[in-house]
Protein backbone atom coordinates (compact mmCIF):
# COMPACT_ATOMS: atom_id res chain seq x y z
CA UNK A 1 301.07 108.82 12.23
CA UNK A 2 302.68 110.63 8.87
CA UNK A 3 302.97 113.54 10.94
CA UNK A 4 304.82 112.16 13.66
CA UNK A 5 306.91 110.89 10.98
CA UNK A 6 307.41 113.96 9.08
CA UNK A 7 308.31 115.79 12.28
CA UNK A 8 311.48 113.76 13.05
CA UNK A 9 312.82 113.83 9.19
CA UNK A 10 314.59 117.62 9.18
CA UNK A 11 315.90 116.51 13.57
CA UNK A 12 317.44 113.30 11.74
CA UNK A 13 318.47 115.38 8.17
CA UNK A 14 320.37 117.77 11.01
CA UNK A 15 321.86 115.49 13.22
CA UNK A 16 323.63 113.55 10.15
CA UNK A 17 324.29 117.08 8.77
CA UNK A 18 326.38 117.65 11.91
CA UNK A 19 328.07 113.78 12.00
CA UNK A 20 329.26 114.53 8.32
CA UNK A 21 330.72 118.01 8.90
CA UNK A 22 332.34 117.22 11.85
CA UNK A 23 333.54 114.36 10.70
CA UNK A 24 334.81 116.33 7.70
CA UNK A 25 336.25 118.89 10.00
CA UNK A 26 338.62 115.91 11.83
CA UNK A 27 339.40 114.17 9.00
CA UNK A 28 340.78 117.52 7.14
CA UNK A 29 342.61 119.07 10.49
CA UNK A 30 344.10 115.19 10.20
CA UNK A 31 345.41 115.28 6.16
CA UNK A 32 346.13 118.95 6.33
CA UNK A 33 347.65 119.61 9.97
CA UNK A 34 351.42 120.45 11.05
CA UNK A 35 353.27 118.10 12.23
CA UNK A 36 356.76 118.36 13.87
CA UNK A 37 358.66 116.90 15.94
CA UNK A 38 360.99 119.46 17.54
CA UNK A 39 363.19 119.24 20.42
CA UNK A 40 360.79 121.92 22.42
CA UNK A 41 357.52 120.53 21.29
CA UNK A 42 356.82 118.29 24.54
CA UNK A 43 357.62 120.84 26.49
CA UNK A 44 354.74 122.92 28.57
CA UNK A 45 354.77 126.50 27.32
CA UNK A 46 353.36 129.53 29.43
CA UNK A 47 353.51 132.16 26.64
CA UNK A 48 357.17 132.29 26.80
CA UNK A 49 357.85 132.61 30.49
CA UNK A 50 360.16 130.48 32.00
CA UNK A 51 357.25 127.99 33.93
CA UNK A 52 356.11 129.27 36.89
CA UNK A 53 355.58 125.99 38.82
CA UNK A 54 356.13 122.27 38.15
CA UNK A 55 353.83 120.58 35.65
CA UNK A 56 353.29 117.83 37.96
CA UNK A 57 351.87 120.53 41.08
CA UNK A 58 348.50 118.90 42.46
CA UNK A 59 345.54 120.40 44.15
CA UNK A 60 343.80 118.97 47.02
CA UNK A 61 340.60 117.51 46.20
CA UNK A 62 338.58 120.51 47.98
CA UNK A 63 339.28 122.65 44.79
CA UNK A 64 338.04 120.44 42.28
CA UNK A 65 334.15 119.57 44.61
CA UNK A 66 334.18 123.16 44.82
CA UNK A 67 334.36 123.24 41.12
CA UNK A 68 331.75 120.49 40.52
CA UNK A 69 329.43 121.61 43.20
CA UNK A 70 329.31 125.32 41.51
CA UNK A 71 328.49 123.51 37.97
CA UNK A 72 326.06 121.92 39.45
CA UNK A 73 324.53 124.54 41.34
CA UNK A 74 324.76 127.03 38.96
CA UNK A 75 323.34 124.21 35.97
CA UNK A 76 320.20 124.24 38.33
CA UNK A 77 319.78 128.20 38.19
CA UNK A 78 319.64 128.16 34.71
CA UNK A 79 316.49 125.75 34.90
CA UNK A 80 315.23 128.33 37.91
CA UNK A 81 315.56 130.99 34.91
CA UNK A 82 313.72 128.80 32.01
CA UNK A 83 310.91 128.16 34.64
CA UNK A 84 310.95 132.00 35.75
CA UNK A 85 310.21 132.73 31.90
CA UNK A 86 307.25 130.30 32.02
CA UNK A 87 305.85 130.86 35.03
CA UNK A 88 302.57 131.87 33.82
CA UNK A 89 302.10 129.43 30.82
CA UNK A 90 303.25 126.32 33.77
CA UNK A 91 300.58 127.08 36.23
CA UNK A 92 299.79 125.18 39.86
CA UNK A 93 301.39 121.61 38.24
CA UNK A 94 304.75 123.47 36.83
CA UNK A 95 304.88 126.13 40.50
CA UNK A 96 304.68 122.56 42.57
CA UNK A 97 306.67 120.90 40.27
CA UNK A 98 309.25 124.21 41.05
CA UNK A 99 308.76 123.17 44.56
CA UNK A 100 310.02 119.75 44.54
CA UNK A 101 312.63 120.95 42.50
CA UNK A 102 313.86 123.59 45.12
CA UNK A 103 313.23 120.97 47.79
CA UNK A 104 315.79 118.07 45.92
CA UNK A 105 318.43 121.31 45.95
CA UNK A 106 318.13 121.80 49.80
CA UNK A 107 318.15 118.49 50.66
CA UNK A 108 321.17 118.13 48.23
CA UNK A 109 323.06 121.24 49.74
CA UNK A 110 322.03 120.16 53.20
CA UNK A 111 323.67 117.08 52.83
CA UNK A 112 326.59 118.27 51.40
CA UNK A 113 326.90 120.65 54.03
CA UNK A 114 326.61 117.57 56.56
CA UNK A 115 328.99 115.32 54.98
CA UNK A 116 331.43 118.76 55.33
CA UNK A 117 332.15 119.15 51.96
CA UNK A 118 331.53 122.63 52.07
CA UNK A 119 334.39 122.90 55.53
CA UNK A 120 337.49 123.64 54.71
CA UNK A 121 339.05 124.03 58.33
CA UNK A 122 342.58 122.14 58.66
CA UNK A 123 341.12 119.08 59.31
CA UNK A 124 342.46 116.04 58.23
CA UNK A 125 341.80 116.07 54.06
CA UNK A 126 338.63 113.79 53.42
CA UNK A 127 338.02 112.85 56.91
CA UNK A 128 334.77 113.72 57.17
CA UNK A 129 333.79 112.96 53.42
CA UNK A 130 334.83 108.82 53.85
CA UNK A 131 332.72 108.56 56.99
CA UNK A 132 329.70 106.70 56.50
């Protein structure tokens, strides 16, 4: 039991290590920061180009499952790579383990693929994603 004990000391040391310094860090930036209130420091800035388009300009829901579905996707590859690098130390559980794994992500991209998140004809936007 002191082992399992003495184990978790230098994880807790660190993880208060990192609370104080960031903590530090904020408070600091806070005291010792710039502040100004000018008559051009609301305003968006594109490295001193008039802007190019209206702060307020929207994109249409497409671009941002896109984003989340390549996060997602590409989150899982990098688990694909830890388990390539253990491959032989996993053995027959950690390969069918591997499997399931792969499995969830088909299912998951089939069903996306179904529920035509992946179209992006000129349909009407979200019809087919609010059908149940």
């Amino acid at each position: 039991m002191d082992c399992e004990a003495s184990f978790f000391w230098p994880l807790l040391f660190f993880f208060c290590c990192v609370v104080v310094i960031t903590a530090a860090m904020i408070t600091v930036s806070f005291f010792l920061g710039e502040r100004h209130k000018g008559r051009v420091t609301g305003e968006p800035y594109e490295s001193g180009m008039p802007l190019a388009a209206a702060p307020q300009l929207r994109f249409h829901v497409k671009y941002y499952l896109v984003a989340m579905f390549f996060v997602i996707f590409d989150a899982e590859a990098l688990f694909m790579f830890a388990w390539a690098l253990s491959v032989r130390e996993l053995g027959l559980s950690g390969y069918v383990a591997f499997l399931v794994f792969v499995f969830v992500l088909i299912i998951a991209l089939a069903y996306l693929w179904k529920r035509g998140a992946l179209d992006w004809t000129n349909e009407k936007p979200g019809a087919r994603l609010t059908r149940t």
